[in-house]
C-alpha atoms as a PDB file:
ATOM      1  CA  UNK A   1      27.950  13.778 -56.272  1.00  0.00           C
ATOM      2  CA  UNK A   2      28.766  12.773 -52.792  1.00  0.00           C
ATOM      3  CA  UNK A   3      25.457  11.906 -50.422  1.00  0.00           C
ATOM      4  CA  UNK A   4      25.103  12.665 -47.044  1.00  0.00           C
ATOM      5  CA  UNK A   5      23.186  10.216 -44.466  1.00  0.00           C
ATOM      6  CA  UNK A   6      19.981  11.953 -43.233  1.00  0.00           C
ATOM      7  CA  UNK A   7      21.132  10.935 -39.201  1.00  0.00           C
ATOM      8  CA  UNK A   8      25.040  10.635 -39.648  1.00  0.00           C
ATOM      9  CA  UNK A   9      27.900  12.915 -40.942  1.00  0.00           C
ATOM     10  CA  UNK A  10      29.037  10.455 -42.884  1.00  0.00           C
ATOM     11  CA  UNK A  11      29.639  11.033 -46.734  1.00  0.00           C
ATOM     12  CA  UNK A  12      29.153   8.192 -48.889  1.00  0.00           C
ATOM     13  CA  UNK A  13      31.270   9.189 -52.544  1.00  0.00           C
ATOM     14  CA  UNK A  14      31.190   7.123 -55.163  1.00  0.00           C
ATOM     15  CA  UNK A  15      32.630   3.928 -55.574  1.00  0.00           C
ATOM     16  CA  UNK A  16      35.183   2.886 -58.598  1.00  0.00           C
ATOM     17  CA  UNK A  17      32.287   0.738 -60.352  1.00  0.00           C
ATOM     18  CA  UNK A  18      29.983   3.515 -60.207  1.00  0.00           C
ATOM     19  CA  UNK A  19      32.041   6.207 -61.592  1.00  0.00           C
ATOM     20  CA  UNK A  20      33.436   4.020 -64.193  1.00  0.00           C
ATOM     21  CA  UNK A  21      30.231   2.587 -65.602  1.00  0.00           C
ATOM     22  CA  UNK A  22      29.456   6.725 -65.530  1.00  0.00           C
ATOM     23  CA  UNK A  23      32.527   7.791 -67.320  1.00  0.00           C
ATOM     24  CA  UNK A  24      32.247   4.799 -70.144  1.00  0.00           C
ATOM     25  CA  UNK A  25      28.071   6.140 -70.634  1.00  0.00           C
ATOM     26  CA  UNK A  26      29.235   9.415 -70.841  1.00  0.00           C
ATOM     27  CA  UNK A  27      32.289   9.131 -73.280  1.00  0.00           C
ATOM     28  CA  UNK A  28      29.866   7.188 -75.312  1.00  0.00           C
ATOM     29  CA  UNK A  29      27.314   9.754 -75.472  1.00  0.00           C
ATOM     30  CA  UNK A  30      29.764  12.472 -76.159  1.00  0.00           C
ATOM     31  CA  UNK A  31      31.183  10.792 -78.843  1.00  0.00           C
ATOM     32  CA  UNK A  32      27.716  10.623 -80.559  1.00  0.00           C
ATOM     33  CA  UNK A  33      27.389  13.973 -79.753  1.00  0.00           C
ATOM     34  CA  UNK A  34      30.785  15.054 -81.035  1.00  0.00           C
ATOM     35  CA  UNK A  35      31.991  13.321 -83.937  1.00  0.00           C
ATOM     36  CA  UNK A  36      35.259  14.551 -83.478  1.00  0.00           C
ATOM     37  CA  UNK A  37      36.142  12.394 -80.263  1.00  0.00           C
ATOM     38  CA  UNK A  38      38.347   9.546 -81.531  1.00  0.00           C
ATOM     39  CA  UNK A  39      39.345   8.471 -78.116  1.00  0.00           C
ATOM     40  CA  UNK A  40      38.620   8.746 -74.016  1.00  0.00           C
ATOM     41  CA  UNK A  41      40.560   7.703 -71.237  1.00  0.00           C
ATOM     42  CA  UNK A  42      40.522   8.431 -66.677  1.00  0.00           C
ATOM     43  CA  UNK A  43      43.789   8.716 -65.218  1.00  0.00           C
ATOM     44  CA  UNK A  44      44.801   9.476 -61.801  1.00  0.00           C
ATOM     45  CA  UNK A  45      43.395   8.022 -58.544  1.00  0.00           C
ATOM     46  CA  UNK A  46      40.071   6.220 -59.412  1.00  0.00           C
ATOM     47  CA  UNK A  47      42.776   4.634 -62.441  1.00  0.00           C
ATOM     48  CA  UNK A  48      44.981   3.890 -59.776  1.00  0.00           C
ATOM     49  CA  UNK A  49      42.164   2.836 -57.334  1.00  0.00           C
ATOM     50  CA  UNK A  50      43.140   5.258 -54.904  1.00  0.00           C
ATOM     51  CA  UNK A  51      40.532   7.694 -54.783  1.00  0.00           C
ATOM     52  CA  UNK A  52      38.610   8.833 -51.411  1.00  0.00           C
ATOM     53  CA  UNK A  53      36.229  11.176 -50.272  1.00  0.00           C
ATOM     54  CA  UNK A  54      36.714  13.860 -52.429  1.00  0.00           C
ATOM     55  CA  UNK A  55      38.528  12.575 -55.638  1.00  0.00           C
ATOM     56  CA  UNK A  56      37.750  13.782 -58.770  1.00  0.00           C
ATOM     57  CA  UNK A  57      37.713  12.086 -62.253  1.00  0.00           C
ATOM     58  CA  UNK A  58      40.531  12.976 -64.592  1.00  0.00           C
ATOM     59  CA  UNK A  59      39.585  12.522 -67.715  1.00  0.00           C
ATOM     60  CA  UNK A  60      41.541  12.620 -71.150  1.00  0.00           C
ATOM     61  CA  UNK A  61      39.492  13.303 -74.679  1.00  0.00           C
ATOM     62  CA  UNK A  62      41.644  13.069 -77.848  1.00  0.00           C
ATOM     63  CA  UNK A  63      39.564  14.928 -80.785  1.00  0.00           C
ATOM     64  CA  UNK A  64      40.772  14.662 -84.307  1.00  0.00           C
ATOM     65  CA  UNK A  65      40.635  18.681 -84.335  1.00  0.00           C
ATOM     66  CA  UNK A  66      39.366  21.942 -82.660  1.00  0.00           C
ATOM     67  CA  UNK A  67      39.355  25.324 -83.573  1.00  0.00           C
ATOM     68  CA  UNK A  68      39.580  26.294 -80.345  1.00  0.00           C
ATOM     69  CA  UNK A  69      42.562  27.037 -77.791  1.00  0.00           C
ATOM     70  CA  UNK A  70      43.600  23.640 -75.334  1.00  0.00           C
ATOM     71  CA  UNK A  71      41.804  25.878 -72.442  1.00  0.00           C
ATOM     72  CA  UNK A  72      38.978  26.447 -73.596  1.00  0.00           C
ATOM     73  CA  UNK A  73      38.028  23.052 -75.378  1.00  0.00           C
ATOM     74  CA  UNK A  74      36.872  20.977 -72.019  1.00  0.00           C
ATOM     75  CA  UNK A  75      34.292  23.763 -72.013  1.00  0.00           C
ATOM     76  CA  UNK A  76      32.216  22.343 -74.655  1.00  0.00           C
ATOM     77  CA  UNK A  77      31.726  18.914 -72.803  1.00  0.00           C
ATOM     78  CA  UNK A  78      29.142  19.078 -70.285  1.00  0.00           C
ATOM     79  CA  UNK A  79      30.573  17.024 -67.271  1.00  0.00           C
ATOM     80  CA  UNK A  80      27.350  17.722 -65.098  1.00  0.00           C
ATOM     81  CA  UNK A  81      25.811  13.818 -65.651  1.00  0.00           C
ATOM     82  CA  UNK A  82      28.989  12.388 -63.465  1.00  0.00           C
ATOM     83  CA  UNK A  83      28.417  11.500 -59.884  1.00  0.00           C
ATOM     84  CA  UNK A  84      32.034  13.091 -58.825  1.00  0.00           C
ATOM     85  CA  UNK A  85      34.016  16.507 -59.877  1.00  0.00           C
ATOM     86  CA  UNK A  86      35.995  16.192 -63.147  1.00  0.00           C
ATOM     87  CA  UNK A  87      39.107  17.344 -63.671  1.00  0.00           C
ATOM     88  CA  UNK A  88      38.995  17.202 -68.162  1.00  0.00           C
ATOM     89  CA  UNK A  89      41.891  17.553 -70.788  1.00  0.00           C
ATOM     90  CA  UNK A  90      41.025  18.020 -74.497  1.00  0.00           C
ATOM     91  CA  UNK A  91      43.912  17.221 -76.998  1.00  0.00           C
ATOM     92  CA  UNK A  92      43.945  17.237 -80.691  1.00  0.00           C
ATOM     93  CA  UNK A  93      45.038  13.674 -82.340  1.00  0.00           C
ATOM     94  CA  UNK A  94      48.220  15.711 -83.465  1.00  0.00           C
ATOM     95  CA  UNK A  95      48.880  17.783 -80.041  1.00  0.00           C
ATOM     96  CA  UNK A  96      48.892  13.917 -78.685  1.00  0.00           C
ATOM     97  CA  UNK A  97      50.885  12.572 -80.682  1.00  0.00           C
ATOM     98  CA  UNK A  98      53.309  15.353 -80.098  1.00  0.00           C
ATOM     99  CA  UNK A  99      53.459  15.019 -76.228  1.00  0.00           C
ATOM    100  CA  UNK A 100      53.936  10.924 -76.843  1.00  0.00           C
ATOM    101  CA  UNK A 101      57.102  11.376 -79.031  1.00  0.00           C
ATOM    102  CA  UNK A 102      58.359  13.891 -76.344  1.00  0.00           C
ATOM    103  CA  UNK A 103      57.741  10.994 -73.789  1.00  0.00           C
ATOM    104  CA  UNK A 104      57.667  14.077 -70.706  1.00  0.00           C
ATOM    105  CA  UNK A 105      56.940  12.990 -67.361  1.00  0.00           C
ATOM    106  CA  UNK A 106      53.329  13.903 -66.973  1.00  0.00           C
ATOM    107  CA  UNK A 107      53.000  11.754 -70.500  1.00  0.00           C
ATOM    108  CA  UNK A 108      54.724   8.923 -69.082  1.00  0.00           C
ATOM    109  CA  UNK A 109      52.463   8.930 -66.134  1.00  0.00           C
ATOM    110  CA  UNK A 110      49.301   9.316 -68.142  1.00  0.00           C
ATOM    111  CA  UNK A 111      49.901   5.872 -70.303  1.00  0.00           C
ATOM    112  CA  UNK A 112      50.686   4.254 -67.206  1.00  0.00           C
ATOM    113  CA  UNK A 113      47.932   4.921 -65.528  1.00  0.00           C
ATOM    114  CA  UNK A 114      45.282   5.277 -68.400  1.00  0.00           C
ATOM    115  CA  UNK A 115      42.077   3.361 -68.543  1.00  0.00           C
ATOM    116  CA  UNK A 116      40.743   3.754 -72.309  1.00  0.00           C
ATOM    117  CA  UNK A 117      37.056   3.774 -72.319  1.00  0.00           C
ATOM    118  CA  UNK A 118      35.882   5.005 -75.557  1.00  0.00           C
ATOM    119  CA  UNK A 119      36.149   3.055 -78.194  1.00  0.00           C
ATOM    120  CA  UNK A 120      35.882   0.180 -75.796  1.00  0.00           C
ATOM    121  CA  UNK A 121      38.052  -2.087 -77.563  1.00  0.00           C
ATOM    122  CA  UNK A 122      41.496   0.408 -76.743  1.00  0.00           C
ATOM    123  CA  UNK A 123      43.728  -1.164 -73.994  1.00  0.00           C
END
């Protein structure tokens, strides 16, 4: 999270580097945790290297199933270890493949935009 100076009002948030080398540890122990992760990506402004003060870490899971429904599934991933908010999405491998054939906007933007971190070979 954000630190404050002890003698300025300054907030100091977390640099690209940081919260990437934060997001790749914890995709990686996620996936060991949950077997059913098959892929992890961030999108939005730290993927675009736009963040600021205040940005928060979008982050994309692709599972190869859940029982549960899409809003509920980012509940069972504890966030908490990353040093800025997260913003997360949990798709099933089919409900993905699904939103890539429709090719909508907000997919369009995603693959743009996408930095795949887990496995680390994806591009």
């Amino acid at each position: 999270m954000p630190v404050r100076s002890l003698n300025t009002s300054v907030i100091k948030w977390p640099g690209l580097q940081t919260v990437d080398r934060a997001a790749r540890d914890w995709a990686n122990r996620q996936a060991s945790l949950h077997p059913r992760i098959e892929r992890a990506a961030y999108f939005g402004s730290y993927a675009r290297r736009d963040w600021g003060v205040g940005s928060d870490l979008d982050l994309l899971l692709i599972v190869s199933e859940s029982p549960l429904p899409f809003e509920m599934r980012a509940s069972q991933f504890d966030t908490t270890p990353l040093p800025v908010p997260v913003d997360l999405l949990v798709y099933t491998s089919g409900e993905w493949r699904q939103m890539i054939e429709g090719a909508g906007s907000f997919i369009r933007r995603l693959q743009a935009e996408a930095v795949w971190i887990y496995p680390a070979q994806i591009t």
